[in-house]
Structures are given as C-alpha cells and as structure tokens.
PDB file of N, CA and C in Angstrom:
ATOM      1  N   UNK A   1     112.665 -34.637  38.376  1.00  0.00           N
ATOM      2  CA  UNK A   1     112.784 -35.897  37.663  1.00  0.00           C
ATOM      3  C   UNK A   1     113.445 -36.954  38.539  1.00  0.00           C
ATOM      4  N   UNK A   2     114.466 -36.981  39.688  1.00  0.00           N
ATOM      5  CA  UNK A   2     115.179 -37.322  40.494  1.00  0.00           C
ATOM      6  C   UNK A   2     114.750 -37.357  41.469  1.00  0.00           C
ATOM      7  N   UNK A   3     114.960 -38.299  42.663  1.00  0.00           N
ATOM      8  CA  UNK A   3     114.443 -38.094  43.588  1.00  0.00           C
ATOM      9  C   UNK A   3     115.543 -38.577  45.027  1.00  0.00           C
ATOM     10  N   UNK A   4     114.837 -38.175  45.997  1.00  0.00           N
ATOM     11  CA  UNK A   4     116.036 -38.531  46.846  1.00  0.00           C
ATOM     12  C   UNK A   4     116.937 -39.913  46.999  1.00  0.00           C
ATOM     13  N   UNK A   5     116.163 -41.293  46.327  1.00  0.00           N
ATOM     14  CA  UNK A   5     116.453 -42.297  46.097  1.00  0.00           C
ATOM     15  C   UNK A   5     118.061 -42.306  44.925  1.00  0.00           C
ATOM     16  N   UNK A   6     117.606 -41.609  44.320  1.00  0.00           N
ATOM     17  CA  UNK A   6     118.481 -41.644  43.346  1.00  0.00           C
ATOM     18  C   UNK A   6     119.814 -40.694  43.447  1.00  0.00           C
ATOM     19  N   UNK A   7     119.796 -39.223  43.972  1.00  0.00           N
ATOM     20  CA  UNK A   7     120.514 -38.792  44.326  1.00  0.00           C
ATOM     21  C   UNK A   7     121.352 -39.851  45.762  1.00  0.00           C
ATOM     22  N   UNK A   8     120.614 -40.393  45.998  1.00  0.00           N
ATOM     23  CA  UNK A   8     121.276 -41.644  47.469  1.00  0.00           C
ATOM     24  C   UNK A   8     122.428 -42.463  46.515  1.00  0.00           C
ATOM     25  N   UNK A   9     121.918 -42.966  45.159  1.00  0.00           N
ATOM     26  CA  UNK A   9     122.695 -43.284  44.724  1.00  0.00           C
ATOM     27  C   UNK A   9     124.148 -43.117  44.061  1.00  0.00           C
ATOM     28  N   UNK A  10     123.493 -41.704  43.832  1.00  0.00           N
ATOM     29  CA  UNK A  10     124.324 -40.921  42.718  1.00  0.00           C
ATOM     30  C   UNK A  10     125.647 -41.073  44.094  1.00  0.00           C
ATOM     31  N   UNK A  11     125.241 -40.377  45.588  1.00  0.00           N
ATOM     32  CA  UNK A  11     126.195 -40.038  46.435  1.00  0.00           C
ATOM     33  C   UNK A  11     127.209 -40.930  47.015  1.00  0.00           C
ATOM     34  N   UNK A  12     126.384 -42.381  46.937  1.00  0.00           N
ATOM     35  CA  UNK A  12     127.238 -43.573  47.279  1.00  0.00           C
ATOM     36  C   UNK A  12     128.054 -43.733  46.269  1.00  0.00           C
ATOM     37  N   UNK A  13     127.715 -43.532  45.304  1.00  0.00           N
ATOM     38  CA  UNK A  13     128.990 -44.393  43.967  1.00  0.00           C
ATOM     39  C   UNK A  13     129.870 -43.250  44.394  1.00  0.00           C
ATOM     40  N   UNK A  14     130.077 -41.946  44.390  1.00  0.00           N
ATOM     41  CA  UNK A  14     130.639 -40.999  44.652  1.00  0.00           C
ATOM     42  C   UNK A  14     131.890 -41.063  45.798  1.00  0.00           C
ATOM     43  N   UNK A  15     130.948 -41.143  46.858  1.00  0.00           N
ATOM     44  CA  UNK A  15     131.447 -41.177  48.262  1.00  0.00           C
ATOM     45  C   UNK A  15     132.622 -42.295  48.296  1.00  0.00           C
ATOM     46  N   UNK A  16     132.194 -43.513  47.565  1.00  0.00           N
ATOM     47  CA  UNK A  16     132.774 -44.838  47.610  1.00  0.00           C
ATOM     48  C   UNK A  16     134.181 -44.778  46.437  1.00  0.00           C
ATOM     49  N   UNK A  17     133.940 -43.463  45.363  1.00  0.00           N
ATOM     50  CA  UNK A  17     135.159 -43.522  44.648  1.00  0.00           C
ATOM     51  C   UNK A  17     136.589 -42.334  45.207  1.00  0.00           C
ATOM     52  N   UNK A  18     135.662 -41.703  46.504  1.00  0.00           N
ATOM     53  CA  UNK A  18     136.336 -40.819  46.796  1.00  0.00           C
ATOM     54  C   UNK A  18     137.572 -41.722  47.924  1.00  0.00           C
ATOM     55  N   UNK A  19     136.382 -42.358  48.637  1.00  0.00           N
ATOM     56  CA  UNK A  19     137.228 -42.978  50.020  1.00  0.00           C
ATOM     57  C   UNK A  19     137.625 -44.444  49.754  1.00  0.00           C
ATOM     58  N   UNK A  20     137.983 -45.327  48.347  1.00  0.00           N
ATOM     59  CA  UNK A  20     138.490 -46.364  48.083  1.00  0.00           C
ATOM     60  C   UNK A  20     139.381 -46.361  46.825  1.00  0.00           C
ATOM     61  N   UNK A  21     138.921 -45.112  46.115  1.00  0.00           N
ATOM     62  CA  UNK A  21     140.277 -44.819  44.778  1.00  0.00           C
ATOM     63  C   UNK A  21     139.545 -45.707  43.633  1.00  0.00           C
ATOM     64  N   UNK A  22     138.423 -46.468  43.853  1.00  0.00           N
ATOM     65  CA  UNK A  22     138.124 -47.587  43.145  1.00  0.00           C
ATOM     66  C   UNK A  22     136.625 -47.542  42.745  1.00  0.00           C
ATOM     67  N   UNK A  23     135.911 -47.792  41.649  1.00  0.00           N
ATOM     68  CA  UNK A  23     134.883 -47.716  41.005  1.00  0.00           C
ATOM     69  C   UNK A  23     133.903 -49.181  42.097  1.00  0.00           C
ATOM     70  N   UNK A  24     132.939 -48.800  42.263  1.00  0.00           N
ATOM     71  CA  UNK A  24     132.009 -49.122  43.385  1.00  0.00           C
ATOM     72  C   UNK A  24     131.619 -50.399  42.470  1.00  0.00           C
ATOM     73  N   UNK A  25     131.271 -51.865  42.761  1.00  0.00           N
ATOM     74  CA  UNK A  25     130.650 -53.023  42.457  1.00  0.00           C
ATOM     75  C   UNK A  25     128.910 -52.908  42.814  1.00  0.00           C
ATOM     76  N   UNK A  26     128.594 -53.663  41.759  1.00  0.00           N
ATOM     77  CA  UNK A  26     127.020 -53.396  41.704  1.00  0.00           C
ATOM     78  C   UNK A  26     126.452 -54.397  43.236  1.00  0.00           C
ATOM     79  N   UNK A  27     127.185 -55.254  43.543  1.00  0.00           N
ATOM     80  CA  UNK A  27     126.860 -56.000  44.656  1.00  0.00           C
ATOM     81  C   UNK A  27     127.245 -54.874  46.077  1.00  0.00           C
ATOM     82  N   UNK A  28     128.063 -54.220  46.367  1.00  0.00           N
ATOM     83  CA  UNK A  28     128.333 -53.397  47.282  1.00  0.00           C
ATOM     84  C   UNK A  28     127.301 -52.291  47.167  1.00  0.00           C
ATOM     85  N   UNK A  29     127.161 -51.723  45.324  1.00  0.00           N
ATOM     86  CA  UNK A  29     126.386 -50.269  45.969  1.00  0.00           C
ATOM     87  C   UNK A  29     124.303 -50.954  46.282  1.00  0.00           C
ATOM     88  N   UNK A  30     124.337 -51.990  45.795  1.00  0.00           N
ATOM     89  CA  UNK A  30     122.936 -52.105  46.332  1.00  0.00           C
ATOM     90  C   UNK A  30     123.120 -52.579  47.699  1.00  0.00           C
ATOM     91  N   UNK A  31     123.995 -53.702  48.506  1.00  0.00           N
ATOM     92  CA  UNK A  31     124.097 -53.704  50.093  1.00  0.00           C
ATOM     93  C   UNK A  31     124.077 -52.186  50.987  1.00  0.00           C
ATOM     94  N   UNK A  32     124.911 -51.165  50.054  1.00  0.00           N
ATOM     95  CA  UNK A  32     125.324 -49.988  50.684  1.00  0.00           C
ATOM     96  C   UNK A  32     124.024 -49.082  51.043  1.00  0.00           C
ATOM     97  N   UNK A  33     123.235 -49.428  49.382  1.00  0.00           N
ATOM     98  CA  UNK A  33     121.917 -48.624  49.552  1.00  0.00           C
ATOM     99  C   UNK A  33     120.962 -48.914  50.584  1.00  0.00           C
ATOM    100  N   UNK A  34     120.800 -50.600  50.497  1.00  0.00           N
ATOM    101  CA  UNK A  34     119.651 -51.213  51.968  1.00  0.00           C
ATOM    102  C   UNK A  34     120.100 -50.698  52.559  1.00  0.00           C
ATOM    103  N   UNK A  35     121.092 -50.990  53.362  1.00  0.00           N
ATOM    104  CA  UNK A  35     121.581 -50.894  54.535  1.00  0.00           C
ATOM    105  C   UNK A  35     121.458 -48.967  54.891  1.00  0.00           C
ATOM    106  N   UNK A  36     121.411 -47.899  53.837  1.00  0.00           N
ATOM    107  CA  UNK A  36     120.829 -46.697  54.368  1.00  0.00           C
ATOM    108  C   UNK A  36     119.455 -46.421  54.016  1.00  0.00           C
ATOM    109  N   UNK A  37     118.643 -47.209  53.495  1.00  0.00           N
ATOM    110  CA  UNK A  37     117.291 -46.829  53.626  1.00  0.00           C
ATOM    111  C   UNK A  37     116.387 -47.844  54.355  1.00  0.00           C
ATOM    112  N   UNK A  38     116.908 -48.897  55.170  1.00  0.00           N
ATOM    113  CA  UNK A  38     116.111 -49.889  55.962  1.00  0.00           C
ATOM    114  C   UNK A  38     115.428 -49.116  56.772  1.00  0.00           C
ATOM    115  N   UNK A  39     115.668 -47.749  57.620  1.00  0.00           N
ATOM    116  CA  UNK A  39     114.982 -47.830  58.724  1.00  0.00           C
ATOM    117  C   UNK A  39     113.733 -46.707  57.894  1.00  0.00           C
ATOM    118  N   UNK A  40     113.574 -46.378  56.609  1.00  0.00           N
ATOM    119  CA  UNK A  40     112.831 -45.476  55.442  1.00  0.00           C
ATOM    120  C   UNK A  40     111.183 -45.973  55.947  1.00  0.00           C
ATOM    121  N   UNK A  41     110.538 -45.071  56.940  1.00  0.00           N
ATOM    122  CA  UNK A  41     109.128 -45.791  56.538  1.00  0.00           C
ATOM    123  C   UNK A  41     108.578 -45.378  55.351  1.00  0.00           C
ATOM    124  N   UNK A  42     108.765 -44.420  54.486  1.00  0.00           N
ATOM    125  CA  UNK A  42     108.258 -43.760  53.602  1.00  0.00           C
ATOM    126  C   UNK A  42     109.110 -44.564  52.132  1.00  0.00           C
ATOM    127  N   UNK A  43     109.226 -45.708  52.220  1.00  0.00           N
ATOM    128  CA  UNK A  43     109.660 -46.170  50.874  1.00  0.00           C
ATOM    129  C   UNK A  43     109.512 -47.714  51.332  1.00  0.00           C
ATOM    130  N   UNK A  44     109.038 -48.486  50.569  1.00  0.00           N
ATOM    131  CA  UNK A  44     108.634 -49.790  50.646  1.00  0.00           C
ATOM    132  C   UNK A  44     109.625 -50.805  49.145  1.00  0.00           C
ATOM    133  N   UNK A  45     109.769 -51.784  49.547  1.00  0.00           N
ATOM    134  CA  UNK A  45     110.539 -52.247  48.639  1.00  0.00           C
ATOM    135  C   UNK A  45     109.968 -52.631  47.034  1.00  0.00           C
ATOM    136  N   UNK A  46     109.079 -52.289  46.829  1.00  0.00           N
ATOM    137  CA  UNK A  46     108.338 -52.434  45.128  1.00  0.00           C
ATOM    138  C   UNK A  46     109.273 -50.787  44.946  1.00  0.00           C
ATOM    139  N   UNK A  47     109.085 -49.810  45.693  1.00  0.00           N
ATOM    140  CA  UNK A  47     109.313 -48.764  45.397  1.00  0.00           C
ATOM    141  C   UNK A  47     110.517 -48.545  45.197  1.00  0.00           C
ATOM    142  N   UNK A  48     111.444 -48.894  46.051  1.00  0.00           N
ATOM    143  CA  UNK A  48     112.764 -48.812  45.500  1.00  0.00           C
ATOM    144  C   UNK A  48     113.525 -49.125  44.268  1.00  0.00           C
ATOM    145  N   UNK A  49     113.495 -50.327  43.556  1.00  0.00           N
ATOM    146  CA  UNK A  49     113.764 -50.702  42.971  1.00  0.00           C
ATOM    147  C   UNK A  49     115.183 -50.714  42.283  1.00  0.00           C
ATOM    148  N   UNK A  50     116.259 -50.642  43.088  1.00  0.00           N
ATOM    149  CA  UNK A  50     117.188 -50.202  42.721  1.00  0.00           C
ATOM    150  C   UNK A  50     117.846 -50.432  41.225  1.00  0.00           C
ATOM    151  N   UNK A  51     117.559 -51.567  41.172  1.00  0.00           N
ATOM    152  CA  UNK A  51     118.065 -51.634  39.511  1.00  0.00           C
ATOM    153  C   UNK A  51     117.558 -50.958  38.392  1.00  0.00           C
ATOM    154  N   UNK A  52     116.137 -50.772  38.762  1.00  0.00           N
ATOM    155  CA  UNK A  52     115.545 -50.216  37.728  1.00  0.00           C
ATOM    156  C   UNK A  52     116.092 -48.014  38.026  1.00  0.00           C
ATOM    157  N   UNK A  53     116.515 -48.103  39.024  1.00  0.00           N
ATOM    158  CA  UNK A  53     117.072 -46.782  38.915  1.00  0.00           C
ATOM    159  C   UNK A  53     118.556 -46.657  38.573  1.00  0.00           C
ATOM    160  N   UNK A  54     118.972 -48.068  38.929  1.00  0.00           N
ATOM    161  CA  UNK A  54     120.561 -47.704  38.252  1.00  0.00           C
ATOM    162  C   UNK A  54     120.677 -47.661  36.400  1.00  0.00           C
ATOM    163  N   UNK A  55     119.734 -48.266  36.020  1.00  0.00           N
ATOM    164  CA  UNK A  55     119.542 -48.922  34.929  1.00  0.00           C
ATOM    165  C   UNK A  55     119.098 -47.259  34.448  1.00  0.00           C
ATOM    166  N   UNK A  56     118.197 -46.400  34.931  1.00  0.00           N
ATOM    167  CA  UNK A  56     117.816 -45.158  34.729  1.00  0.00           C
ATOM    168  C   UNK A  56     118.241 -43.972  34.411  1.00  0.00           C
ATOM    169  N   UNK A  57     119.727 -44.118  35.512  1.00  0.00           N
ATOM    170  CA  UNK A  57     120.694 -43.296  35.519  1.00  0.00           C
ATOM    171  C   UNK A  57     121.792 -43.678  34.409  1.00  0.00           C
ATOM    172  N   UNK A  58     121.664 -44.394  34.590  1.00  0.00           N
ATOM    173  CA  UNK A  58     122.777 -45.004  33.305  1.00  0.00           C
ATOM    174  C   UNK A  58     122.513 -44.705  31.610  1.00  0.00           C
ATOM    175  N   UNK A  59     120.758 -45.187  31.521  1.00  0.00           N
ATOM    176  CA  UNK A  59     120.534 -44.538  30.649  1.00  0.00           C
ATOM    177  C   UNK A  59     120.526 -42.798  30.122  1.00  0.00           C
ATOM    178  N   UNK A  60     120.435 -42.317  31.983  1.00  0.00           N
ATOM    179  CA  UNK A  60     120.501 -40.618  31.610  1.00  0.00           C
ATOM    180  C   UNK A  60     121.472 -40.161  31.397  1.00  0.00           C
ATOM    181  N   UNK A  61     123.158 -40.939  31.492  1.00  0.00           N
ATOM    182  CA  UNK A  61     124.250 -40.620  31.006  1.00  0.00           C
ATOM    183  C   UNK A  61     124.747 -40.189  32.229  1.00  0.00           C
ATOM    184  N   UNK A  62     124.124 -40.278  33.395  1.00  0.00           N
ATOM    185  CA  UNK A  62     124.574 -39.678  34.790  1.00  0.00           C
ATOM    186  C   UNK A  62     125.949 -40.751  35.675  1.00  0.00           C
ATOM    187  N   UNK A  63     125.328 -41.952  35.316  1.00  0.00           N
ATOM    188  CA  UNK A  63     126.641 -42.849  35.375  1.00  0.00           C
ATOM    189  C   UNK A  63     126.947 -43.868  34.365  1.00  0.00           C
ATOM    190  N   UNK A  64     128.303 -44.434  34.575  1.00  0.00           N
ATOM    191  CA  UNK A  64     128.995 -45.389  33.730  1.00  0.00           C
ATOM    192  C   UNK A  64     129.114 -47.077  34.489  1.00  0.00           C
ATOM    193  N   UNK A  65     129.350 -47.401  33.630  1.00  0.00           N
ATOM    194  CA  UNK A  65     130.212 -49.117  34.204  1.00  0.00           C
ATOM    195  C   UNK A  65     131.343 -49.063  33.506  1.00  0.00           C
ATOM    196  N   UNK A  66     132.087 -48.999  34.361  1.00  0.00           N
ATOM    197  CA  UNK A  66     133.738 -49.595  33.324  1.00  0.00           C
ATOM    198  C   UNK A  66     134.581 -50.053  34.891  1.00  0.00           C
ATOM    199  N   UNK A  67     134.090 -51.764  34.687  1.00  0.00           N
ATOM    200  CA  UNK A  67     134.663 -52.365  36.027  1.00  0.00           C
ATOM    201  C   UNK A  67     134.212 -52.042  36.984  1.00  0.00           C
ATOM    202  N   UNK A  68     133.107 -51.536  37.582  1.00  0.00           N
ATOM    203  CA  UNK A  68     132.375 -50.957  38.403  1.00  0.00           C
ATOM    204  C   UNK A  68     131.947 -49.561  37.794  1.00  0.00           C
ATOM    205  N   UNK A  69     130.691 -48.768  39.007  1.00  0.00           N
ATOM    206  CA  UNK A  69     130.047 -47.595  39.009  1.00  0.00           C
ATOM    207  C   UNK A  69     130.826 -46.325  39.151  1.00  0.00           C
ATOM    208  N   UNK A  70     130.701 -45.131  38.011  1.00  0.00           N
ATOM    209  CA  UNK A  70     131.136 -44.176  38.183  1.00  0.00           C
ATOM    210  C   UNK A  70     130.534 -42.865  38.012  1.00  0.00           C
ATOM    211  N   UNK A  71     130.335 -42.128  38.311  1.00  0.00           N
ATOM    212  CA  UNK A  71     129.463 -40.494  38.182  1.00  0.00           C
ATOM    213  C   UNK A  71     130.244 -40.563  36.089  1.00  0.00           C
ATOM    214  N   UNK A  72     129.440 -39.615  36.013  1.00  0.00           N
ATOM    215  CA  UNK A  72     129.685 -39.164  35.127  1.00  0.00           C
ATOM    216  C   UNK A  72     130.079 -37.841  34.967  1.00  0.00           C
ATOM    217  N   UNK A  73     130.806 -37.061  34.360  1.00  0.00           N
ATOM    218  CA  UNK A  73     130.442 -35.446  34.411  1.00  0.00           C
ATOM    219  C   UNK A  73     128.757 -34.790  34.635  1.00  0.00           C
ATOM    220  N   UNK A  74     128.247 -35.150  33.448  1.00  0.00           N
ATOM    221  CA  UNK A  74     127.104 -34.982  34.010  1.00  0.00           C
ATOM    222  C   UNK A  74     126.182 -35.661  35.339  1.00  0.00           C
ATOM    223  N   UNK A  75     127.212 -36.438  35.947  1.00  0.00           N
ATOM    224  CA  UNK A  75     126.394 -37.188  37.101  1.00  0.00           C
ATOM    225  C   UNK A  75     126.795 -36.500  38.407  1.00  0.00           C
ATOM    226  N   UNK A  76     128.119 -36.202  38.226  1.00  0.00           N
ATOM    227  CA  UNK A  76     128.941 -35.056  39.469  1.00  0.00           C
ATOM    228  C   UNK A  76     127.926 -33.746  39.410  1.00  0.00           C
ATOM    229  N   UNK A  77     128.063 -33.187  38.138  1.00  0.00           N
ATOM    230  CA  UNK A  77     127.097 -32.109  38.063  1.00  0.00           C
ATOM    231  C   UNK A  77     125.729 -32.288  38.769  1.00  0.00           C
ATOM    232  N   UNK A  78     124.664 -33.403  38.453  1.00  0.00           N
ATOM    233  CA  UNK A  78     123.677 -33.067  38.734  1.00  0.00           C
ATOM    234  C   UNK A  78     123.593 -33.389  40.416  1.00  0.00           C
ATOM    235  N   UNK A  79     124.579 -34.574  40.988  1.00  0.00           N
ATOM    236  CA  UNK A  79     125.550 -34.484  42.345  1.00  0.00           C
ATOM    237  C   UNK A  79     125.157 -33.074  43.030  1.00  0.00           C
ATOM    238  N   UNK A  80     125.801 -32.875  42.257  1.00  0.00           N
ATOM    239  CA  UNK A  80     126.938 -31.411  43.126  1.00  0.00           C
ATOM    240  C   UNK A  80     125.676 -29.996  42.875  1.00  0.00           C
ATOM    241  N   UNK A  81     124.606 -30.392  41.770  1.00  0.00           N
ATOM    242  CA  UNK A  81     123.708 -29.251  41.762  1.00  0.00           C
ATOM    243  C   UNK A  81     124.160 -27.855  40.827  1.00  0.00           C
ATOM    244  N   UNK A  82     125.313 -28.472  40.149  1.00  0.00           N
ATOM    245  CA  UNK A  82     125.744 -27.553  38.958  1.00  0.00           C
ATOM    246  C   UNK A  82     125.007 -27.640  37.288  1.00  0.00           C
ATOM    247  N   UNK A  83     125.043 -26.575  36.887  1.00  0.00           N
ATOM    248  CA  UNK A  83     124.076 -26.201  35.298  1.00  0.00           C
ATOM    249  C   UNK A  83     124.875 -27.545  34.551  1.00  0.00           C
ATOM    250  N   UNK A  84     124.287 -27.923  33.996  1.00  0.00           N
ATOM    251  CA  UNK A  84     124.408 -29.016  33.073  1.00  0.00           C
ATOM    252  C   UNK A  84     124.173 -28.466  31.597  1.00  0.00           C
ATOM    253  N   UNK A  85     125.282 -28.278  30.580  1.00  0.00           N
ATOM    254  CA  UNK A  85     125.431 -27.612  29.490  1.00  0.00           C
ATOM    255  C   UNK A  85     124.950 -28.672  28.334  1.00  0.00           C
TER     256      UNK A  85
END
C-alpha cells in the first residue's frame, strides 16, 4: 500500500524529531524531501506529489500535526516494520 516515497517520508519526520527534539514544519519536510529525491530518475514530479501523500498518511493515522509533523504509534510501527495491532 506504501511505497518507498512515503516511507521517505515517514523517515524524515522521524529522523528530524530525533536530531532537533522538535516536530518537523511542513515547509522543511517537503524542501527535505526534494532535495533527497532530485537526482530520482524513476519518479517525475506529477508523481510525487507530496501533499497528496502527506495528506494520505495523515489520513491513515500514521502521522499527526500538532505544531508540526509527527509519527504516530502506528506510524513508528509501520517505520520500524513492527505488527500493527
């Protein structure tokens, strides 16, 4: 259902709450995302669509907004590749 695009995402909001203490801004995690899939020949920009995947995940309960982006339990889980109860 996920794809590597999205797990990209899941890992930046992650990565970014690990190494700043601070919930990731929607303006940083889409710069963060270009800036690691520019050199992607295999993804074109209709395809990306980042909002429409943050907007995705958000709806799947995988992340939050409260003052910025955060995993969710279930978003660490599906992260991290653990059973989701």
């Amino acid at each position: 259902m996920y794809d590597k695009y999205d797990y990209l995402i899941l890992d930046l909001i992650h990565m970014y709450k690990q190494n700043n203490q601070q919930y990731i801004k929607l303006g940083i995690l889409e710069r963060d995302f270009w800036l690691k899939i520019e050199n992607d020949s295999d993804l074109n920009v209709g395809q990306a669509r980042i909002g429409e995947r943050i907007a995705n995940l958000y709806v799947d309960g995988l992340i939050q907004n409260k003052d910025g982006y955060m995993l969710t339990k279930r978003g660490r889980e599906e992260l991290l590749g653990l059973e989701v109860n």
